[in-house]
C-alpha atoms as a PDB file:
ATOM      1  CA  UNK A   1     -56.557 -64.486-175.649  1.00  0.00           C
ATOM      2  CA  UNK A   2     -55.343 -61.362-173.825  1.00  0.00           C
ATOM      3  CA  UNK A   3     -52.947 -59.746-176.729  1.00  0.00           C
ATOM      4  CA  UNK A   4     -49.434 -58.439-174.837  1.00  0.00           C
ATOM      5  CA  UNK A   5     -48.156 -54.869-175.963  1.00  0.00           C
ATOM      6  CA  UNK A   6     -44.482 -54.713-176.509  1.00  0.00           C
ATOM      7  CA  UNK A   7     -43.251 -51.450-175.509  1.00  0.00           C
ATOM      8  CA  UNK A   8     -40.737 -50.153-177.708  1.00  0.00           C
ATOM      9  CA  UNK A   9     -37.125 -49.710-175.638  1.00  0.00           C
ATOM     10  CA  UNK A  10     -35.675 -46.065-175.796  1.00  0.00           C
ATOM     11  CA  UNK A  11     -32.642 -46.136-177.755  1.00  0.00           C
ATOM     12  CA  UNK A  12     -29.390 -45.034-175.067  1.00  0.00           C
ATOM     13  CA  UNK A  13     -27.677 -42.127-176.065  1.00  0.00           C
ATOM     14  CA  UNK A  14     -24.575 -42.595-177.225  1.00  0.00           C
ATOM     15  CA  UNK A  15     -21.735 -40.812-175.764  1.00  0.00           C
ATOM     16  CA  UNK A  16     -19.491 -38.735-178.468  1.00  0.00           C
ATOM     17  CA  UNK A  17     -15.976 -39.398-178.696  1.00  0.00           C
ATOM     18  CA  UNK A  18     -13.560 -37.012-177.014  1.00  0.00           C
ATOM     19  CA  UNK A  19     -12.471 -34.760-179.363  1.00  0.00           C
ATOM     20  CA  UNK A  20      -8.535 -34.956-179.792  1.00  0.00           C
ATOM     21  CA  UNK A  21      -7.057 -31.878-179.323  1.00  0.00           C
ATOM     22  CA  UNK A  22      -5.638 -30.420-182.237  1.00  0.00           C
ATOM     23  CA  UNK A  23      -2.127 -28.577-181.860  1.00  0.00           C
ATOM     24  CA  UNK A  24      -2.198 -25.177-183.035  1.00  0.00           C
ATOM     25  CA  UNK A  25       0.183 -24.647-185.906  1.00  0.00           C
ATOM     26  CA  UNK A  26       2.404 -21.474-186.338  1.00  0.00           C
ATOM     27  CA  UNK A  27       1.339 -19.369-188.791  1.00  0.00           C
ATOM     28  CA  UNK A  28       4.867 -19.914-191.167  1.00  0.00           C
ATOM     29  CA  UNK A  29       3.315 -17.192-193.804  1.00  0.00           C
ATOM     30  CA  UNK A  30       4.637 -14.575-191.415  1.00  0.00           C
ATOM     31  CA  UNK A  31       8.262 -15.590-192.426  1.00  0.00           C
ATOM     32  CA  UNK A  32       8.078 -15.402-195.927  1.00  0.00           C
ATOM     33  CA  UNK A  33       8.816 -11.787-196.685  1.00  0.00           C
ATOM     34  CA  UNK A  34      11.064 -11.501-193.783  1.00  0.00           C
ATOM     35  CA  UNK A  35      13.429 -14.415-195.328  1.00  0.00           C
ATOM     36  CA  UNK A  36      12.923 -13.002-198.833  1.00  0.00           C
ATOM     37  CA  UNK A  37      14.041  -9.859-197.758  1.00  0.00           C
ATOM     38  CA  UNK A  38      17.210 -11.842-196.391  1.00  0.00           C
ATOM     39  CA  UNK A  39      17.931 -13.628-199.331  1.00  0.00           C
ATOM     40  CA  UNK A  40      17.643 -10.195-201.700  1.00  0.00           C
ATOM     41  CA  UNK A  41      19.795  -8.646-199.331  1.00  0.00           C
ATOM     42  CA  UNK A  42      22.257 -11.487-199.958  1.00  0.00           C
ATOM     43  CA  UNK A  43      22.098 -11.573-203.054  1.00  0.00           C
ATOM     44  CA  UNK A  44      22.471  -7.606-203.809  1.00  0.00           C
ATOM     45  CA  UNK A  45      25.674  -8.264-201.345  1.00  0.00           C
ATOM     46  CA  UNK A  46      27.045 -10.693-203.187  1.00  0.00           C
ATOM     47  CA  UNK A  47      26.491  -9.918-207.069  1.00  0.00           C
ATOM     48  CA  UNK A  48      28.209  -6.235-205.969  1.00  0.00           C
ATOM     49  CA  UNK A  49      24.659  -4.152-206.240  1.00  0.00           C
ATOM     50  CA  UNK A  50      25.295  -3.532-202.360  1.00  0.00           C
ATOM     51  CA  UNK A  51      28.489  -2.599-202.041  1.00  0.00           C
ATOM     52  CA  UNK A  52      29.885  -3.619-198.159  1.00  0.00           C
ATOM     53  CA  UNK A  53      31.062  -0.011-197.418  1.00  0.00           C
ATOM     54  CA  UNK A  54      27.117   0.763-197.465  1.00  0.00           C
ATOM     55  CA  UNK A  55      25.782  -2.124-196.164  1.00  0.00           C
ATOM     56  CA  UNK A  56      27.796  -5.502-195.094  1.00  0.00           C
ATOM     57  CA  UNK A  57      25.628  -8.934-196.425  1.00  0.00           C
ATOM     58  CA  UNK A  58      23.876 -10.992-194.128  1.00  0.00           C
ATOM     59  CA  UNK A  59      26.694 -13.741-193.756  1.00  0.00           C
ATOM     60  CA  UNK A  60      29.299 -10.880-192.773  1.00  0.00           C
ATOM     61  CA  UNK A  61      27.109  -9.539-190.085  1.00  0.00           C
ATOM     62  CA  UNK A  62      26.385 -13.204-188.475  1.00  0.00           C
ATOM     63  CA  UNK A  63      29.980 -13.719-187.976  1.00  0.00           C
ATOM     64  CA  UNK A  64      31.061 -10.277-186.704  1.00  0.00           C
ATOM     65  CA  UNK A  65      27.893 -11.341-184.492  1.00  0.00           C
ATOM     66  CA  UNK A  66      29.459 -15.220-183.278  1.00  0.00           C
ATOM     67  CA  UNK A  67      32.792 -12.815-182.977  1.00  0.00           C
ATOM     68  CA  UNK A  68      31.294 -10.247-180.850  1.00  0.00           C
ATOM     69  CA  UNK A  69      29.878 -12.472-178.464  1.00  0.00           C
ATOM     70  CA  UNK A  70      32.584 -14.540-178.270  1.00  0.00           C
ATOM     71  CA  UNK A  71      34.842 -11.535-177.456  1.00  0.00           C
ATOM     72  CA  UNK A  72      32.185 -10.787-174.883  1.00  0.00           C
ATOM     73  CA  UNK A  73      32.050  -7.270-175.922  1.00  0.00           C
ATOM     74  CA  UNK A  74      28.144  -7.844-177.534  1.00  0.00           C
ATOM     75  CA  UNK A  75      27.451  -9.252-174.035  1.00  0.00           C
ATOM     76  CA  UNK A  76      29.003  -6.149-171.822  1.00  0.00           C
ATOM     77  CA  UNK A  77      27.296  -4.030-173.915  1.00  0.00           C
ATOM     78  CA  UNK A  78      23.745  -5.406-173.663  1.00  0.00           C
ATOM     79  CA  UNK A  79      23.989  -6.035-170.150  1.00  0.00           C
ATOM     80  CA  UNK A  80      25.092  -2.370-170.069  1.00  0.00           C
ATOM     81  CA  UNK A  81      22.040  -0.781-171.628  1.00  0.00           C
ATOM     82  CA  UNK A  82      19.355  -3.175-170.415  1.00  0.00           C
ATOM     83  CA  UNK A  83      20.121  -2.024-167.474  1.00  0.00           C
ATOM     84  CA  UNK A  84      19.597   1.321-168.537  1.00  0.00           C
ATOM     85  CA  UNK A  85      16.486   0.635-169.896  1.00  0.00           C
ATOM     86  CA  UNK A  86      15.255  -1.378-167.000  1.00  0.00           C
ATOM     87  CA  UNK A  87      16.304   1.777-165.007  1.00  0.00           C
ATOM     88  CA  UNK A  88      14.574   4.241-166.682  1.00  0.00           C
ATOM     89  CA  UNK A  89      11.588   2.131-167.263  1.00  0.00           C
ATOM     90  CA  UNK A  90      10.832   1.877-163.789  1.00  0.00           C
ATOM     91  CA  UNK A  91      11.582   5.820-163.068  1.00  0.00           C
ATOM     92  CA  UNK A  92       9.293   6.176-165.887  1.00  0.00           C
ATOM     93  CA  UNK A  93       6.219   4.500-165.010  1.00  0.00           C
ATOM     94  CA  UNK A  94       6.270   5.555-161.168  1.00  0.00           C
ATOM     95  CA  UNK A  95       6.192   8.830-162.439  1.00  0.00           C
ATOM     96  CA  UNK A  96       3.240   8.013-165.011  1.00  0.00           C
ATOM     97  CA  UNK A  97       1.410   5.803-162.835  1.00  0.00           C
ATOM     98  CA  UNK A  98       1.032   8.120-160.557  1.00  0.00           C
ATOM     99  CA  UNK A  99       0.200  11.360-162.598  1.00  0.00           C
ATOM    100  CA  UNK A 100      -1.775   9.131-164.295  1.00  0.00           C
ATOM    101  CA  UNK A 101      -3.908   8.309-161.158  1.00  0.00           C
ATOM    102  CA  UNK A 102      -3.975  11.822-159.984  1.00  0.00           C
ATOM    103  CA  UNK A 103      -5.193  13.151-163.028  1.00  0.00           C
ATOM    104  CA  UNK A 104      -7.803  10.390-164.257  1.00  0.00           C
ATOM    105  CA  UNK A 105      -9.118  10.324-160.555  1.00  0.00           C
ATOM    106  CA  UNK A 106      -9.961  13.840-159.323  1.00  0.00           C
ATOM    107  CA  UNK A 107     -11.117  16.905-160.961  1.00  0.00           C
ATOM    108  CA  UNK A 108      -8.491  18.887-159.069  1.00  0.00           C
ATOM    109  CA  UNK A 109      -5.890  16.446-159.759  1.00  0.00           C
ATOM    110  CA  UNK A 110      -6.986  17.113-163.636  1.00  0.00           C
ATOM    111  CA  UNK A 111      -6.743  20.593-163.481  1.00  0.00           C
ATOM    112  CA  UNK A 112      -3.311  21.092-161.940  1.00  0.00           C
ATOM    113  CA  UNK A 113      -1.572  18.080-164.064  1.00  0.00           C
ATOM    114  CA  UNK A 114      -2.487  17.445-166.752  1.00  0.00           C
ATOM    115  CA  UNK A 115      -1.654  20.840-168.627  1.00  0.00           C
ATOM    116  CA  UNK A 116       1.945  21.016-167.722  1.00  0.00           C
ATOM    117  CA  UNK A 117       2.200  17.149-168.654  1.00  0.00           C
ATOM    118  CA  UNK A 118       0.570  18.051-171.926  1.00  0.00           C
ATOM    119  CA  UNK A 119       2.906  21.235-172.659  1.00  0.00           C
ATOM    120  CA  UNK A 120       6.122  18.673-171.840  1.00  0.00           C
ATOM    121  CA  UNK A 121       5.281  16.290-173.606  1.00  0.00           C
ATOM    122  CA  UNK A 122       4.852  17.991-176.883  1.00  0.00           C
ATOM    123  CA  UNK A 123       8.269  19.270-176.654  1.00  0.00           C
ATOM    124  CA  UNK A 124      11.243  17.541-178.400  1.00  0.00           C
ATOM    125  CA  UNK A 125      12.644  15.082-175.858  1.00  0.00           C
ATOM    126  CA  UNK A 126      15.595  13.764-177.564  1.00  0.00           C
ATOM    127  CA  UNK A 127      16.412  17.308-177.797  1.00  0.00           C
ATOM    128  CA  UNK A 128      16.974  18.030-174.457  1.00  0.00           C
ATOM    129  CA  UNK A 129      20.267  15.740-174.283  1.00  0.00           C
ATOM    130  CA  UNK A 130      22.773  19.076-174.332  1.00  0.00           C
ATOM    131  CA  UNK A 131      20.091  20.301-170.833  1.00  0.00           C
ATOM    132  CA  UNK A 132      20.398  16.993-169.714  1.00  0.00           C
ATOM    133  CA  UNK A 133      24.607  17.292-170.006  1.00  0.00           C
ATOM    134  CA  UNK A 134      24.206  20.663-167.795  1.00  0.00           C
ATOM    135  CA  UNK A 135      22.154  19.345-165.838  1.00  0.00           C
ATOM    136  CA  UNK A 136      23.455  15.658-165.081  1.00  0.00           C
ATOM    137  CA  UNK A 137      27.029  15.812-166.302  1.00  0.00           C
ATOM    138  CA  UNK A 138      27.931  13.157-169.235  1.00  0.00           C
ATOM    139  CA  UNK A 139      27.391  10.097-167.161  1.00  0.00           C
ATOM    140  CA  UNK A 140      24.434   7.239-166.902  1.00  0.00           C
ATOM    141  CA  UNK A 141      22.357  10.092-165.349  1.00  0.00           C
ATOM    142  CA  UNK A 142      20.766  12.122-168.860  1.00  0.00           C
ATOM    143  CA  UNK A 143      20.811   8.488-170.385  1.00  0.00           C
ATOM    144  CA  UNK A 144      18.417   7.402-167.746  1.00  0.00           C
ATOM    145  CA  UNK A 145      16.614  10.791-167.604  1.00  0.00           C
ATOM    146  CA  UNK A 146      15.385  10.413-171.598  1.00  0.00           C
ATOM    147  CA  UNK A 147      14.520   6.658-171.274  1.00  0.00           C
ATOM    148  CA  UNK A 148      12.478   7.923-168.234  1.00  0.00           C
ATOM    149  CA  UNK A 149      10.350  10.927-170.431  1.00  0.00           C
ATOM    150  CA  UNK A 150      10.149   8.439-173.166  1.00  0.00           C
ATOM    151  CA  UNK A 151       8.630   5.758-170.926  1.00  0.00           C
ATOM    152  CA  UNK A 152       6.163   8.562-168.853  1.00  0.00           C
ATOM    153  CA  UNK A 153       4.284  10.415-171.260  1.00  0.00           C
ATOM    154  CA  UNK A 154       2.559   7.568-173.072  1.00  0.00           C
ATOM    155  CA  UNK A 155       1.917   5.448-169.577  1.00  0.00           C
ATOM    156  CA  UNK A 156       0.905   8.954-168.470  1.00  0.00           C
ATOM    157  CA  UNK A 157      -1.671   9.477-171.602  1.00  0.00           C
ATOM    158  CA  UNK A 158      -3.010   5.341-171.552  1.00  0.00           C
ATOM    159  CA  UNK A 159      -3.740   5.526-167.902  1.00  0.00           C
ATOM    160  CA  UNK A 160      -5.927   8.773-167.778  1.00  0.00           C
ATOM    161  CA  UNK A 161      -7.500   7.456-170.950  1.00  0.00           C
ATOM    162  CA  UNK A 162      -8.553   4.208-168.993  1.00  0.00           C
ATOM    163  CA  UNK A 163      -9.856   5.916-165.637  1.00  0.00           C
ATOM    164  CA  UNK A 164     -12.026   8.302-167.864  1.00  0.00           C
ATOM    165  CA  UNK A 165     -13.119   6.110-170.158  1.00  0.00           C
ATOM    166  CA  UNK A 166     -14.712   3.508-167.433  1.00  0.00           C
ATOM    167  CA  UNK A 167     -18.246   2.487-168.374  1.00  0.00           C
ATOM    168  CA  UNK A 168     -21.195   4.855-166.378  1.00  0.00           C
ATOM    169  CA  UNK A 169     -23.265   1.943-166.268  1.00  0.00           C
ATOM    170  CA  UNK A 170     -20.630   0.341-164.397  1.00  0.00           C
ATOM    171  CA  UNK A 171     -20.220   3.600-162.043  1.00  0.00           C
ATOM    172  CA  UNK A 172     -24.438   3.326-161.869  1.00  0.00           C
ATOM    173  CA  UNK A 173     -24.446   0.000-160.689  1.00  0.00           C
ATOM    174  CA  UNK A 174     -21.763   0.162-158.022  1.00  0.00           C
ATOM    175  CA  UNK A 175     -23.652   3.133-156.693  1.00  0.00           C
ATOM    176  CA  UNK A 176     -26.776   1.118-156.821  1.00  0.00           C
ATOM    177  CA  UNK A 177     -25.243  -1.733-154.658  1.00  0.00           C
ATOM    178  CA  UNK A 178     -23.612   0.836-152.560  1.00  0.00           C
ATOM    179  CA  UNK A 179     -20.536   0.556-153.182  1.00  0.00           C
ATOM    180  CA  UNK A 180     -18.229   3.384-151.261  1.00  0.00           C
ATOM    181  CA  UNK A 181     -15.652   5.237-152.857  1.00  0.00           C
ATOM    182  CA  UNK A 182     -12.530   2.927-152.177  1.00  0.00           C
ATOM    183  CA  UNK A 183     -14.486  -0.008-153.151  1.00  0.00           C
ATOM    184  CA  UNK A 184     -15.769   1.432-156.421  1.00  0.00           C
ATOM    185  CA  UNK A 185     -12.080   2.516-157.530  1.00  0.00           C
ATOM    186  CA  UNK A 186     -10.852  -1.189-156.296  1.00  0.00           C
ATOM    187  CA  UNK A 187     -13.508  -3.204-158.513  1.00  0.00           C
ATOM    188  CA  UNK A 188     -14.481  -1.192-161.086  1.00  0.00           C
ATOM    189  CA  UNK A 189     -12.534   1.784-162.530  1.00  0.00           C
ATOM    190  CA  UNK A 190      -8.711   0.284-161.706  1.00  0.00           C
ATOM    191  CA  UNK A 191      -9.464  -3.293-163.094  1.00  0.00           C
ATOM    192  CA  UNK A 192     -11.042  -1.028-166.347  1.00  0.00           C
ATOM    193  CA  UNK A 193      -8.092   1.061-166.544  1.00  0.00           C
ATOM    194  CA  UNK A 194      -5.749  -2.177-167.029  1.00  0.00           C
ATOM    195  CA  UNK A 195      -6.248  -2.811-170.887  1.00  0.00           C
ATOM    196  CA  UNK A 196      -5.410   0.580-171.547  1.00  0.00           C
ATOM    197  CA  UNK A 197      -2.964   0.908-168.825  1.00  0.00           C
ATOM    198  CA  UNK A 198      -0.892  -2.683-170.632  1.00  0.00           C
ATOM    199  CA  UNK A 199      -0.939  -0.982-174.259  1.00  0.00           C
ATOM    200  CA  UNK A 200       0.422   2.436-172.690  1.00  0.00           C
ATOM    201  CA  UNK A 201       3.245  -0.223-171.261  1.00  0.00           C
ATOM    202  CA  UNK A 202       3.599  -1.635-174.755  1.00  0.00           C
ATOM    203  CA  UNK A 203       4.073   1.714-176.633  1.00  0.00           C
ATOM    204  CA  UNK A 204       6.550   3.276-173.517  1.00  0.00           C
ATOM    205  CA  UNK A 205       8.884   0.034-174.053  1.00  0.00           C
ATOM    206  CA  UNK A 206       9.175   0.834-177.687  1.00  0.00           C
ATOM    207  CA  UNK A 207      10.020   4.579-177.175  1.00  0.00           C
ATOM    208  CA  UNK A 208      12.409   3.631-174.088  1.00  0.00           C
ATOM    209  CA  UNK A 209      14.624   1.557-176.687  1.00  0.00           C
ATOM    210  CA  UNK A 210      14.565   4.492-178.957  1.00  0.00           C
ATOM    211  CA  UNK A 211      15.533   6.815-176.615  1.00  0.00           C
ATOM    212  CA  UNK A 212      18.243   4.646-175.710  1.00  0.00           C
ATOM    213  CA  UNK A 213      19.680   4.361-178.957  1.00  0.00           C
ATOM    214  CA  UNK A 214      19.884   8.368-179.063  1.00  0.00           C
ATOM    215  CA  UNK A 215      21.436   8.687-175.451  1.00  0.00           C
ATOM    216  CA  UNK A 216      23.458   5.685-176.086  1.00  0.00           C
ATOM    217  CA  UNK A 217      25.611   8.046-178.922  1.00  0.00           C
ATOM    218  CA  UNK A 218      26.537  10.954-177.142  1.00  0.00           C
ATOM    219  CA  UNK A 219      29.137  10.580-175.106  1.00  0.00           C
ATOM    220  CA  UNK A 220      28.775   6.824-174.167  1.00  0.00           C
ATOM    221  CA  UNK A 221      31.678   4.477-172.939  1.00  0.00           C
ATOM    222  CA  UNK A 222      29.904   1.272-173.188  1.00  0.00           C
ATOM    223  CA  UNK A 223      26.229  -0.379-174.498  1.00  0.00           C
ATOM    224  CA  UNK A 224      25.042  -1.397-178.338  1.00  0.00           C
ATOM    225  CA  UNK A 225      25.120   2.510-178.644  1.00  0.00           C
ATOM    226  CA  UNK A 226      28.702   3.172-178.049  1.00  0.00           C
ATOM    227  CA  UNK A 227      29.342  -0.205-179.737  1.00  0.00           C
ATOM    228  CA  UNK A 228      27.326   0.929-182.882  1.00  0.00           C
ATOM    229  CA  UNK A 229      28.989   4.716-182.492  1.00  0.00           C
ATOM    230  CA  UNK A 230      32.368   3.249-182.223  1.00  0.00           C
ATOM    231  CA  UNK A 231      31.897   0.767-185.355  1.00  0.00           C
ATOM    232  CA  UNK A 232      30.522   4.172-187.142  1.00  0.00           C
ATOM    233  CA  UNK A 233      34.380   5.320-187.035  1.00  0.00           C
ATOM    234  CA  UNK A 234      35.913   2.535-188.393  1.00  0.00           C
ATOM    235  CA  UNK A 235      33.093   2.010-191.283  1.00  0.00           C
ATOM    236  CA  UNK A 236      32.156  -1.258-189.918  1.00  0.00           C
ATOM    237  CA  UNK A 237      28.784  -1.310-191.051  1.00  0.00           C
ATOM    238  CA  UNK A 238      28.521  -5.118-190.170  1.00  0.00           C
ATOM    239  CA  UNK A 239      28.853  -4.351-186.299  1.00  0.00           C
ATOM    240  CA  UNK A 240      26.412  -1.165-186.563  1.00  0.00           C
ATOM    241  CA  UNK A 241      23.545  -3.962-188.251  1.00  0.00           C
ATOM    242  CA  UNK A 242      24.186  -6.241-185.364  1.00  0.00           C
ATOM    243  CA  UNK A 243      23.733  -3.399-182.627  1.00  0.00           C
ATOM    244  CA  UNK A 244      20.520  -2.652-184.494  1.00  0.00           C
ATOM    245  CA  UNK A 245      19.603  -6.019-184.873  1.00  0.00           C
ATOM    246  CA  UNK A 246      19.928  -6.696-181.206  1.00  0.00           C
ATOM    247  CA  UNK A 247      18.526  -3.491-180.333  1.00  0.00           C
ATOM    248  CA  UNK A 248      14.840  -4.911-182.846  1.00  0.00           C
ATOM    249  CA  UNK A 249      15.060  -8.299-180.361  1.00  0.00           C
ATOM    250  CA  UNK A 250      15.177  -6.623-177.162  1.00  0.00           C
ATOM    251  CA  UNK A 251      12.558  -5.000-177.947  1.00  0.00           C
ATOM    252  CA  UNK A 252      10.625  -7.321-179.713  1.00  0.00           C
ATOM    253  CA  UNK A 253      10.418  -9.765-176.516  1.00  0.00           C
ATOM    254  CA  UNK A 254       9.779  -7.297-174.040  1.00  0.00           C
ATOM    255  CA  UNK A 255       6.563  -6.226-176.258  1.00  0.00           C
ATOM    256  CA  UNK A 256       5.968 -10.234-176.359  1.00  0.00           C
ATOM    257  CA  UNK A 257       6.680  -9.947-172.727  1.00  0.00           C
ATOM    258  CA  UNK A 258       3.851  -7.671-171.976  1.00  0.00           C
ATOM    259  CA  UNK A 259       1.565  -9.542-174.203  1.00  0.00           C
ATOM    260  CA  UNK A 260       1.471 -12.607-172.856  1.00  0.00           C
ATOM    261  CA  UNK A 261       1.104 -10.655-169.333  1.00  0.00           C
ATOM    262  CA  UNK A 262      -2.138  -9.197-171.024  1.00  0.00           C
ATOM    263  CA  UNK A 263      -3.322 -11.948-172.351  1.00  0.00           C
ATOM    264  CA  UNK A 264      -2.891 -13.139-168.329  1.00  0.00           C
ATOM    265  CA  UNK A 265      -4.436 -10.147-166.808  1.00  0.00           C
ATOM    266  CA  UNK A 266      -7.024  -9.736-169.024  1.00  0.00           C
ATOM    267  CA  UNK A 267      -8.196 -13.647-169.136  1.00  0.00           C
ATOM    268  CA  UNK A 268     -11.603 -12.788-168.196  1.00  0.00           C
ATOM    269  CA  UNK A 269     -12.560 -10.644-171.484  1.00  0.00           C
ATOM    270  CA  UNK A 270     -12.795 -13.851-173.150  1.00  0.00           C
END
């Protein structure tokens, strides 16, 4: 009798089960002391500990805020100093861009800029609003000027930072594969300079809405500064929190604003 051999059968893989995507969460712990520090502030306000000639309790200051923007005057006067920013912003990064460039890129360009850039920028800025009157008169002009230094010097700073700071092995290898100039700047130092480049964008929007709020109070006719100057006279501390208050969201989502453009541009570092 011839005895058969019974191959054992491989077993089939089994194919996993698509993982369900999972929705990210918010992280709600971030709102706790910001809503505590509401409801103390409330409180303080209301028991008399705050008295509203100091400081005007939350529930005042959301309904001189519905009032305000019904009225339309909270609506003039952002449109009136984002366009001021927006204004200066743009002045202000041409200008730091390009120094920037000219400075991180050449030797020469090094020399000649960036020691007057350095000297200027150490100096005072918001103190050069009664020059800027001489110079500019007392209209948008020294408004726009100081949003403009705020916004250049750190672009200015972040963007020679990048160019310098490029990687030599990088440099090394694009020489290797001979790479000419124009090509090497293109792929390699440029594209290195943009992380730094985005956080010099980040920290110019923040001191552009600072300066703002300083040009904004001397001799202003409209914007959240004149509207917060003007309140200032008449002790209405409720409509000086809400210029503030929309002065900390503008520029809290132009920072988010540039963030998610980083998180964009700079996909590939992941």
């Amino acid at each position: 009798m011839s005895s058969v051999v019974i191959q054992p059968v491989a077993a089939q893989p089994v194919a996993a089960p698509p993982k369900k995507r999972r929705r990210k969460v918010p992280d709600l712990r971030r709102w706790i002391s910001p809503l505590a520090i509401v409801v103390l502030w409330q409180l303080a306000s209301g028991t008399g500990v705050l008295p509203p000639d100091k400081l005007s309790s939350p529930w005042t200051v959301l309904q001189s805020a519905v009032e305000l923007a019904q009225s339309g005057e909270l609506g003039e006067a952002f449109v009136v100093s984002l366009r001021r920013v927006a204004i200066g912003f743009v002045l202000g990064a041409v200008i730091g861009l390009t120094l920037g460039v000219i400075s991180g890129l050449s030797k020469w360009g090094q020399a000649l800029v960036d020691p007057p850039v350095q000297m200027l920028r150490t100096l005072p800025f918001l103190g050069l609003i009664p020059l800027f009157i001489l110079w500019f008169g007392i209209g948008e002009e020294p408004k726009i000027a100081l949003v403009t230094l705020g916004v250049a010097f750190p672009l200015y700073l972040n963007v020679h930072s990048g160019i310098r700071n490029t990687e030599p092995q990088l440099i090394e290898a694009t020489t290797a594969l001979g790479f000419t100039r124009t090509e090497r700047l293109w792929h390699v130092v440029l594209p290195s300079a943009i992380p730094q480049t985005l956080v010099g964008v980040r920290q110019s929007l923040g001191i552009a809405w600072l300066s703002l709020i300083v040009g904004e109070q001397v001799n202003a006719d409209a914007g959240l500064g004149y509207l917060i100057n003007n309140a200032r006279d008449f002790l209405r501390t409720d409509v000086i929190v809400v210029g503030l208050v929309v002065y900390a969201i503008l520029g809290l989502v132009t920072d988010a604003l540039v963030r998610l453009l980083e998180r964009r541009a700079l996909a590939w570092r992941a």
